[in-house]
C-alpha atoms as a PDB file:
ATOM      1  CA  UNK A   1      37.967  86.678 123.515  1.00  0.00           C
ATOM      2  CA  UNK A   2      38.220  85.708 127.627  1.00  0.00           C
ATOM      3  CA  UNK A   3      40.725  83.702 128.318  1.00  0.00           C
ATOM      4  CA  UNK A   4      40.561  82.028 131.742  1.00  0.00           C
ATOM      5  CA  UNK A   5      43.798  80.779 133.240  1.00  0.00           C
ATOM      6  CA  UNK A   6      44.577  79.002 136.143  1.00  0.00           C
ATOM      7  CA  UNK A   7      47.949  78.949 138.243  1.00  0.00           C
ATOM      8  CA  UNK A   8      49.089  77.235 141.526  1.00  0.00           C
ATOM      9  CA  UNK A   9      50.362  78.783 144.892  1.00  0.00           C
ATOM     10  CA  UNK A  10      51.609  77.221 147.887  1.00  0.00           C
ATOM     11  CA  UNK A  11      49.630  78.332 150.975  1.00  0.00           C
ATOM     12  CA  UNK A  12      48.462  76.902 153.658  1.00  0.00           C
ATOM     13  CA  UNK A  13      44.610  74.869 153.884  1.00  0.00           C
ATOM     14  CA  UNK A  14      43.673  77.393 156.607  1.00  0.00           C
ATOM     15  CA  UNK A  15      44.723  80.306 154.880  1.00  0.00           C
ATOM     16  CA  UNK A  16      42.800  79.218 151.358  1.00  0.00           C
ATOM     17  CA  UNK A  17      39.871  78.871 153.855  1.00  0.00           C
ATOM     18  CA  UNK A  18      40.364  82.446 155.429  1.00  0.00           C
ATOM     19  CA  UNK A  19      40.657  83.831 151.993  1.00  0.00           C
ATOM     20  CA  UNK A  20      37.208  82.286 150.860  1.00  0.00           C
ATOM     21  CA  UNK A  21      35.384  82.909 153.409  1.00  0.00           C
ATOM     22  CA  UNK A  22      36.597  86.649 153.357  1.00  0.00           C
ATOM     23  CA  UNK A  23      36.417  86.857 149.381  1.00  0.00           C
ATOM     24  CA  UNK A  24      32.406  85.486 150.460  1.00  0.00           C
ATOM     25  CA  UNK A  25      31.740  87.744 153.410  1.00  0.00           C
ATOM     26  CA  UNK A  26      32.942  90.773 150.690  1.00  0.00           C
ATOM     27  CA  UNK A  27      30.458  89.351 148.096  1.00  0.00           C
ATOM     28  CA  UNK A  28      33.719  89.312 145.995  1.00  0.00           C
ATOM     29  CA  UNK A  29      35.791  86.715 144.063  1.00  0.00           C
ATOM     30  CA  UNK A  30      38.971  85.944 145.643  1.00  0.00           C
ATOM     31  CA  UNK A  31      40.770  86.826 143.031  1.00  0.00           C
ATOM     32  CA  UNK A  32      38.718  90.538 143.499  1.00  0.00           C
ATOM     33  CA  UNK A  33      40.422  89.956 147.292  1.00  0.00           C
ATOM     34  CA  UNK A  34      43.737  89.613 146.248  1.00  0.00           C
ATOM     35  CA  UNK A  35      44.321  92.986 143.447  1.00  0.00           C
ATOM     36  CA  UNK A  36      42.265  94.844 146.242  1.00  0.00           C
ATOM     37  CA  UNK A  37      44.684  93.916 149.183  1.00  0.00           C
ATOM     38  CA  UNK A  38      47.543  93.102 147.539  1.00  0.00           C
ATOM     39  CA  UNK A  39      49.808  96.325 147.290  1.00  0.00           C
ATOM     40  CA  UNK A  40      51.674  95.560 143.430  1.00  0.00           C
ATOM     41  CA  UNK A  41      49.393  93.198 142.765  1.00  0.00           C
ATOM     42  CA  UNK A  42      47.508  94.867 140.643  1.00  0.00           C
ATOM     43  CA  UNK A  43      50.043  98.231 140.070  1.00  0.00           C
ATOM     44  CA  UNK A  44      51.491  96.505 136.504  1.00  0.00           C
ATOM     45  CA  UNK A  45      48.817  98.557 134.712  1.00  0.00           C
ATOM     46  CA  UNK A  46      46.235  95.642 134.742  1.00  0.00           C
ATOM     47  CA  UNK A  47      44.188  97.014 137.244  1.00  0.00           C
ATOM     48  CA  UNK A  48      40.763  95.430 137.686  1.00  0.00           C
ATOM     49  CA  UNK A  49      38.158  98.085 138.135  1.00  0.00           C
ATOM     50  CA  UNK A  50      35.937  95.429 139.083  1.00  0.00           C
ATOM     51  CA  UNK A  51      37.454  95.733 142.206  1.00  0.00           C
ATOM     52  CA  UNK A  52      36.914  99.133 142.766  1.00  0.00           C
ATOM     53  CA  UNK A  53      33.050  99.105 141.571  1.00  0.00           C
ATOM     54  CA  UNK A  54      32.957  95.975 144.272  1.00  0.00           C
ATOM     55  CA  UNK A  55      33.942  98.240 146.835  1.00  0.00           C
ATOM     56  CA  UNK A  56      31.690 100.630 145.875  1.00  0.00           C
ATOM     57  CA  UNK A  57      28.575  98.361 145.449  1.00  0.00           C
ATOM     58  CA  UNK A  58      29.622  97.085 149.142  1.00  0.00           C
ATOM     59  CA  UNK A  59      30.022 100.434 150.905  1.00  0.00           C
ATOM     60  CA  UNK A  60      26.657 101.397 149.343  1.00  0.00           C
ATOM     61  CA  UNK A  61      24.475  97.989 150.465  1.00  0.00           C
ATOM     62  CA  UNK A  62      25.674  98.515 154.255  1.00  0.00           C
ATOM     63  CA  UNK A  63      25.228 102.011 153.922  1.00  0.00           C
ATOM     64  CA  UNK A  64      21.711 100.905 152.896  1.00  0.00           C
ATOM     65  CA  UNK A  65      21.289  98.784 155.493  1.00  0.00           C
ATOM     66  CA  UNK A  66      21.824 101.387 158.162  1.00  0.00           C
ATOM     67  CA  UNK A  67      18.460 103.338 156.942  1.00  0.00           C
ATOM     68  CA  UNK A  68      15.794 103.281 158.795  1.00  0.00           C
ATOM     69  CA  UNK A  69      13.056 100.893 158.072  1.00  0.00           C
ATOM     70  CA  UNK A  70       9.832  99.563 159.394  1.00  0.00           C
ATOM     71  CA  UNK A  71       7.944 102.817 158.939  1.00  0.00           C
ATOM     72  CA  UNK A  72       7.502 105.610 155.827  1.00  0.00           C
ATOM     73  CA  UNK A  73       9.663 108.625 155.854  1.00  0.00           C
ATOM     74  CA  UNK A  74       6.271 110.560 154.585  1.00  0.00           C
ATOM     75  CA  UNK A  75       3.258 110.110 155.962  1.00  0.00           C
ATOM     76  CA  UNK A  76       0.009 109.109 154.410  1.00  0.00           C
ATOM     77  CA  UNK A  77      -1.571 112.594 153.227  1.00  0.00           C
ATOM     78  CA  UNK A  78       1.695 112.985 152.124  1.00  0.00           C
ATOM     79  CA  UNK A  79       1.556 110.305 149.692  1.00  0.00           C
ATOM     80  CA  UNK A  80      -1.700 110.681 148.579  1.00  0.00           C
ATOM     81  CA  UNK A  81      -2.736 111.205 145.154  1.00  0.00           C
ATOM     82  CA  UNK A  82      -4.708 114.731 146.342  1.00  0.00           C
ATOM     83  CA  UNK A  83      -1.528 115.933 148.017  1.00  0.00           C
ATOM     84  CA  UNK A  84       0.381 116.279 144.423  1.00  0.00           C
ATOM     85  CA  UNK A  85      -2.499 118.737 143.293  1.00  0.00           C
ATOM     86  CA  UNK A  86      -2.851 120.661 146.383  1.00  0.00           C
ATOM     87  CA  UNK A  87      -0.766 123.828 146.747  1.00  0.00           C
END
């Protein structure tokens, strides 16, 4: 059973608005924000490891992004169908 809960916190307008737009840039929830940048936050043995598989997932998409693109790593005799059966 999920149980979703919601609570209140004072904070400034600009701050909830730095927080989303962060949480968004991150592809993350801002609640995903908060147990990842929070030191406690998460430490009371509730840690998400959604969190942690976010960061991952992130680290590996701009890693992708840094490959080279635009033109094959092999070239075309090297992708041929002949090329498997040949020596």
């Amino acid at each position: 059973m999920i149980k979703s809960m919601s609570a209140e916190a004072e904070m400034k307008s600009e701050t909830v608005k730095k927080l989303v737009s962060l949480a968004r840039t991150k592809e993350v929830t801002v609640e995903e924000l908060l147990y990842a940048c929070v030191p406690g936050l998460a430490g009371n043995g509730n840690a998400r490891t959604e969190t942690g598989q976010s960061d991952k997932i992130q680290s590996f998409i701009e890693w992708a992004k840094k490959l080279p693109t635009g033109k094959p790593l092999l070239s075309d005799d090297a992708i041929h169908r002949r090329s498997i059966y040949e020596g």
